[in-house]
N, C-alpha and C. Protein backbone atom coordinates (compact mmCIF):
# COMPACT_ATOMS: atom_id res chain seq x y z
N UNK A 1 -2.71 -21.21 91.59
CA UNK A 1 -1.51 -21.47 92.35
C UNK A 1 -1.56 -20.64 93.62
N UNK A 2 -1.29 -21.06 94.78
CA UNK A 2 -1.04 -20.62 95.91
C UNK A 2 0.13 -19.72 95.99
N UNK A 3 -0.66 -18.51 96.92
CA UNK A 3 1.16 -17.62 97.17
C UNK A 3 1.76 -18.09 98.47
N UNK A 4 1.41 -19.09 98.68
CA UNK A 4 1.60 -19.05 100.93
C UNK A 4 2.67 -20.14 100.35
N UNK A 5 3.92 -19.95 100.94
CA UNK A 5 5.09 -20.62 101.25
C UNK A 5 5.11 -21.78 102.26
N UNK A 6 5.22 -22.96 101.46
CA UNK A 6 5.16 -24.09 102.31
C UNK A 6 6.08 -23.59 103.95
N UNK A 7 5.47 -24.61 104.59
CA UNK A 7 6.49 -24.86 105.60
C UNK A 7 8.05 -25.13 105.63
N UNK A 8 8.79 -24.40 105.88
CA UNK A 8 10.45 -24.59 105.96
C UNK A 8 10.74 -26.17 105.61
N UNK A 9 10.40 -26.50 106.60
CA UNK A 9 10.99 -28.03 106.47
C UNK A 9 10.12 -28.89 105.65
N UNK A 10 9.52 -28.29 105.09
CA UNK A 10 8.73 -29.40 103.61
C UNK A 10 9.89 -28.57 102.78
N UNK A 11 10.23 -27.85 102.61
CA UNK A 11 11.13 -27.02 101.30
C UNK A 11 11.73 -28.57 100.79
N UNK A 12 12.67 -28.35 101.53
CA UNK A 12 13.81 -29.75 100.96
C UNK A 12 12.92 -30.51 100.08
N UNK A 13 12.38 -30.95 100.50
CA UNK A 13 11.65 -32.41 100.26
C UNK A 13 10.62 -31.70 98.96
N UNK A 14 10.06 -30.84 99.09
CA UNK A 14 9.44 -30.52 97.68
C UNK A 14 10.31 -29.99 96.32
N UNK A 15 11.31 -28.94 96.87
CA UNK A 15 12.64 -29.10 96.32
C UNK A 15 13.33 -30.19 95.36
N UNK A 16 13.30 -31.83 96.36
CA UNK A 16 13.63 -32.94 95.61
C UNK A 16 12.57 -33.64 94.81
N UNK A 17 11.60 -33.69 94.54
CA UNK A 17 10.36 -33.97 94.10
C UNK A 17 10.41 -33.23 92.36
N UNK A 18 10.47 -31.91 93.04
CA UNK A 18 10.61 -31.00 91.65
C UNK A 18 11.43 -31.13 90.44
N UNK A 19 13.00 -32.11 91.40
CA UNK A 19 14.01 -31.92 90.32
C UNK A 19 13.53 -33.60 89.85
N UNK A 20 12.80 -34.06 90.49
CA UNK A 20 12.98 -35.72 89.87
C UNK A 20 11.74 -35.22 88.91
N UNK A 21 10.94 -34.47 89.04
CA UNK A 21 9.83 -34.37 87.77
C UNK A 21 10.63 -33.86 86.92
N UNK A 22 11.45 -32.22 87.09
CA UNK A 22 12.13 -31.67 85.88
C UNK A 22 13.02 -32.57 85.52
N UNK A 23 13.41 -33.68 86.05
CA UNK A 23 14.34 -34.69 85.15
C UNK A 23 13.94 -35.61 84.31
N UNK A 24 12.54 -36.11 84.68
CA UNK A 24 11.58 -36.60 83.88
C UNK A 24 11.69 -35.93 82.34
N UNK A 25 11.01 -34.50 82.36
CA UNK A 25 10.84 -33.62 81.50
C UNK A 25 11.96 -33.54 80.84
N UNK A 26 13.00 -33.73 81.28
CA UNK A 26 14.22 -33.26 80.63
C UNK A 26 14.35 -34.49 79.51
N UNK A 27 14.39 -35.87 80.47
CA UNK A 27 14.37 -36.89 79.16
C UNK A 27 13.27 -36.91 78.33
N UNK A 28 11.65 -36.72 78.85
CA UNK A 28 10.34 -36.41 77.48
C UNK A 28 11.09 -35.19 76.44
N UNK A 29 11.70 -34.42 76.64
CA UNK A 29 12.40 -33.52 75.81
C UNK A 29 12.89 -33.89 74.54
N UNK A 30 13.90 -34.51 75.01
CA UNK A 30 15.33 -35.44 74.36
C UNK A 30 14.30 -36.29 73.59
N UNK A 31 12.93 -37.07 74.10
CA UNK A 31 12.47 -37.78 72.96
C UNK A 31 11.92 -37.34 72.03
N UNK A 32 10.59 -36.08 72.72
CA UNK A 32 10.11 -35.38 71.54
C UNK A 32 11.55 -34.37 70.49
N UNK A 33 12.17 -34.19 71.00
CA UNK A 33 13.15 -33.82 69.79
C UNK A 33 13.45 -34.69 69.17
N UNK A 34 14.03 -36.07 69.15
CA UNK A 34 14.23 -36.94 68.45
C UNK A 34 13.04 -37.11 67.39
N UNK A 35 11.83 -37.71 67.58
CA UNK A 35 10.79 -37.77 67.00
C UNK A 35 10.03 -36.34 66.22
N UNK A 36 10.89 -35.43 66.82
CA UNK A 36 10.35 -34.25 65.93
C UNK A 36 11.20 -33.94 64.46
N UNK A 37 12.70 -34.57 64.96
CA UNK A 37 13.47 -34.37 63.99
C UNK A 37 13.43 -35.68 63.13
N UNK A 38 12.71 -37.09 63.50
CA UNK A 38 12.34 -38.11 62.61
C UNK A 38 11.52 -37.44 61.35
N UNK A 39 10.04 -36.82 61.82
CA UNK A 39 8.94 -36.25 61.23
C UNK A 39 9.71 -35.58 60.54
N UNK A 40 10.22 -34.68 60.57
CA UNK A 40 11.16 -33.73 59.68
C UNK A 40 11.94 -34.26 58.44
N UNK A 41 12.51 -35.42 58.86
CA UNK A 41 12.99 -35.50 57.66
C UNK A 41 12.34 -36.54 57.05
N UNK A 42 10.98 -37.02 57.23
CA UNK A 42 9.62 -37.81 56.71
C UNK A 42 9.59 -36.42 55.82
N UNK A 43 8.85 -35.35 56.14
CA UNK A 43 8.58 -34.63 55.36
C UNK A 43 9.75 -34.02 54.37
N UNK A 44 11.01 -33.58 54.70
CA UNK A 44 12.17 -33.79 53.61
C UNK A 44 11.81 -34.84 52.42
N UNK A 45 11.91 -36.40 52.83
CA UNK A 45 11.21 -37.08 51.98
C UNK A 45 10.15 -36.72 50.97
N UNK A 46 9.49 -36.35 51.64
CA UNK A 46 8.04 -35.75 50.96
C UNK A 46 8.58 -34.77 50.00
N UNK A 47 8.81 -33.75 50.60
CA UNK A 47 9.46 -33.37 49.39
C UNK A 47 10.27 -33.20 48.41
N UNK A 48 11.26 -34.06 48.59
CA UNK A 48 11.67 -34.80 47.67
C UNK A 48 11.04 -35.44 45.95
N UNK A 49 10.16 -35.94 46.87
CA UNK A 49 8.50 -36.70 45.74
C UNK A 49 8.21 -35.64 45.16
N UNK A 50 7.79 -34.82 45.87
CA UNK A 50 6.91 -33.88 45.47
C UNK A 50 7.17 -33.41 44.39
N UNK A 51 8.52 -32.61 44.87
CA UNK A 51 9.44 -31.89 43.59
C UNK A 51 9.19 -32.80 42.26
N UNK A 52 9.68 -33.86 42.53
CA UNK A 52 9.88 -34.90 41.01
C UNK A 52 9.08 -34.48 40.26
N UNK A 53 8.08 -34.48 40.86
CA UNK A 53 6.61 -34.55 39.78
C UNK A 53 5.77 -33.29 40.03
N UNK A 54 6.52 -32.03 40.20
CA UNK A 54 6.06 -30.80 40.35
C UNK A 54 4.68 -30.99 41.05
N UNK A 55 4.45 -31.29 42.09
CA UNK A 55 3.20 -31.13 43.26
C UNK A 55 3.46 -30.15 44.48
N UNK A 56 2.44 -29.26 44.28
CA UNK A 56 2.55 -28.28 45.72
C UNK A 56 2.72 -28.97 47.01
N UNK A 57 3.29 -28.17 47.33
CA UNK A 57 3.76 -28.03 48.93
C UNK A 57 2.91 -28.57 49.56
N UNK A 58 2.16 -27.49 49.80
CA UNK A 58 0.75 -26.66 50.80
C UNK A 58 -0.17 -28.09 50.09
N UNK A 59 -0.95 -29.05 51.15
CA UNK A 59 -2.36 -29.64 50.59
C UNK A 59 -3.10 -29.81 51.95
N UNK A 60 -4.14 -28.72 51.35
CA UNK A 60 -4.48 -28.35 52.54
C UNK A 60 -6.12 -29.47 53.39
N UNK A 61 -6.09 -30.74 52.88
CA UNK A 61 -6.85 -31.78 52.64
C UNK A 61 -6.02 -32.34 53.61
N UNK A 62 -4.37 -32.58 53.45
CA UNK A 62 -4.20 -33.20 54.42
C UNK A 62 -3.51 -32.72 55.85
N UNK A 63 -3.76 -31.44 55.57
CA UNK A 63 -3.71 -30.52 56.30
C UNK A 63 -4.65 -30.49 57.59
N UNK A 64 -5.93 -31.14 57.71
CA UNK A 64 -7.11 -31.06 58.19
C UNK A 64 -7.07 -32.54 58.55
N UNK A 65 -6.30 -33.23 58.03
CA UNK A 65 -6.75 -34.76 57.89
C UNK A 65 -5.67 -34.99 59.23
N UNK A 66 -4.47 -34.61 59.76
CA UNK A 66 -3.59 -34.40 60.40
C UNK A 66 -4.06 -33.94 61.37
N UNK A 67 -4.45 -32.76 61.19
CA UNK A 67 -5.31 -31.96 62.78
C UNK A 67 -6.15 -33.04 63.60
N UNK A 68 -6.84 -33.84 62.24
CA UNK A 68 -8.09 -34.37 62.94
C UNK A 68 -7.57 -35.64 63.40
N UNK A 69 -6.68 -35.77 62.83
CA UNK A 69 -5.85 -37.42 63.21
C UNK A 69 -5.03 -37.14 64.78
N UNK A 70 -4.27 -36.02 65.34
CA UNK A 70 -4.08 -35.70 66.33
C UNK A 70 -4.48 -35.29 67.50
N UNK A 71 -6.35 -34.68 66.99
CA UNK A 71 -6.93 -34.44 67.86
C UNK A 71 -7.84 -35.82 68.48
N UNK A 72 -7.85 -36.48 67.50
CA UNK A 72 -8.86 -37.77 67.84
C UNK A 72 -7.70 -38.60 68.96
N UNK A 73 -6.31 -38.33 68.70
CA UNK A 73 -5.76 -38.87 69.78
C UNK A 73 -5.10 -38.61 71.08
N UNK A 74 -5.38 -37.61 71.02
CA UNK A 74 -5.52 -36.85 72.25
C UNK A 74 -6.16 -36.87 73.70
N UNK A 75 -5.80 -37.57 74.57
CA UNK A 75 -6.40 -38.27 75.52
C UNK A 75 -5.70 -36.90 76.74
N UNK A 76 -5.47 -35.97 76.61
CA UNK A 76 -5.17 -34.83 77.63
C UNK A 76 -4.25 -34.86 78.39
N UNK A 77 -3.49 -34.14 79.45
CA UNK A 77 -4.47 -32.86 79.70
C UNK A 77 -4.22 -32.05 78.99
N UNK A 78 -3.47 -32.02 77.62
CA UNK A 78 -3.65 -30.47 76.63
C UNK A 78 -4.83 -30.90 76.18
N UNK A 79 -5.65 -29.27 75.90
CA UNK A 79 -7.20 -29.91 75.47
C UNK A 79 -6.66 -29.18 74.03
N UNK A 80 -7.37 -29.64 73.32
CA UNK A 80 -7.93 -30.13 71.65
C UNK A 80 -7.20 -28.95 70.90
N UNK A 81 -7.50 -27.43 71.21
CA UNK A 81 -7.44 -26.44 70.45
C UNK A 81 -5.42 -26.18 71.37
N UNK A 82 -5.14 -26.81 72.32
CA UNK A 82 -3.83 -26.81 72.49
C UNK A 82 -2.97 -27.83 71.48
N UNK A 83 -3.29 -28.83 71.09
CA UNK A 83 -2.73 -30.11 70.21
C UNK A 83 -2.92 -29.21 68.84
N UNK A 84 -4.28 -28.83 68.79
CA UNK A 84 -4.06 -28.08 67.21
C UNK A 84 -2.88 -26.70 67.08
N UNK A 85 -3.09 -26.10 67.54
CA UNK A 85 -1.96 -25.00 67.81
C UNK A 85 -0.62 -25.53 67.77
N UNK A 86 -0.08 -26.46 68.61
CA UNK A 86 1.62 -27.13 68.39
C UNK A 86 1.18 -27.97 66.64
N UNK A 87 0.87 -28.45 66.69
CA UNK A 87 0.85 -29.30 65.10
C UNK A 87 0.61 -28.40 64.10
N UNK A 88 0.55 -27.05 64.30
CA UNK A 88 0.28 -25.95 63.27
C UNK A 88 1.21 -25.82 62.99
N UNK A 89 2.08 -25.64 64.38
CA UNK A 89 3.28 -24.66 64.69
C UNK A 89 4.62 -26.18 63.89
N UNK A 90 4.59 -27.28 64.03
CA UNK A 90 5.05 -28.78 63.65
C UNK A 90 4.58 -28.67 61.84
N UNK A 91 3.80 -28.91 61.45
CA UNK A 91 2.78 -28.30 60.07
C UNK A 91 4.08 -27.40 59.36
N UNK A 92 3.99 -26.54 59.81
CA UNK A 92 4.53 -25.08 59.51
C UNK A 92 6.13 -25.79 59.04
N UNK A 93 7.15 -25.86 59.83
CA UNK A 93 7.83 -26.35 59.71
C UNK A 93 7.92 -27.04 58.98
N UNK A 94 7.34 -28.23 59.08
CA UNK A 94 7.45 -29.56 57.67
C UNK A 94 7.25 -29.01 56.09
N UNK A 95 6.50 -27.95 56.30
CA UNK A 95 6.29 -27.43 55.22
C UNK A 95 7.26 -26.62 54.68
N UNK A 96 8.22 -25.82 56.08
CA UNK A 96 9.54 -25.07 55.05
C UNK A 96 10.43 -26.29 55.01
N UNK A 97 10.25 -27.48 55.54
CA UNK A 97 11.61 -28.13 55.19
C UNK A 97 11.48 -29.14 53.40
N UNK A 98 9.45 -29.21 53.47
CA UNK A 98 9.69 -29.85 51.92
C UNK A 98 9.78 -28.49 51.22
N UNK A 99 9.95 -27.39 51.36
CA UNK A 99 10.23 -26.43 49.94
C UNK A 99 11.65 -26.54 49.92
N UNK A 100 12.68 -26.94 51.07
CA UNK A 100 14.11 -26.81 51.06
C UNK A 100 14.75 -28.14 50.79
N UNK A 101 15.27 -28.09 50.02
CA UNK A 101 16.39 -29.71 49.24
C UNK A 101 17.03 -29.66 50.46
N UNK A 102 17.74 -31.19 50.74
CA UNK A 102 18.59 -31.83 51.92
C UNK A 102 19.61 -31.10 51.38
């Protein structure tokens, strides 16, 4: 990133640029939360099952099978070991919500 301060009179105009991207972002937000809180209660589901029929939590088969299913779709610009890191951090979660009843 550059430290040299645009020209004055580009300000404005990069200024408005910025807020139409952060408004962008603001609605990709609103979706990945939606869809994060879908997944969530997929895995609620899950555990649900699980419980019935006393099956662990933690399987760590599809644990790997997930990573690899996210990384294969991953077309960038987060590179590979960035997608694995959030789906750990996504992982993680799903996993305290099947040990916790709705």
């Amino acid at each position: 990133m550059k430290n040299k301060q645009p020209p004055r009179k580009l300000l404005p105009e990069v200024n408005r640029q910025i807020d139409v991207i952060r408004r962008r972002m603001d609605k990709i937000d609103a979706r990945l939360v939606a869809l994060l809180n879908e997944r969530a209660r997929c895995a609620q589901d899950i555990g649900e099952l699980k419980d019935q029929v006393d099956m662990e939590v933690y399987q760590p088969s599809r644990e790997i099978e997930v990573l690899a299913h996210v990384r294969d779709e991953n077309l960038g610009p987060l590179n590979g070991d960035a997608i694995t890191r959030l789906f750990e951090r996504i992982i993680e979660e799903a996993r305290r919500l099947e040990r916790t009843p709705k």
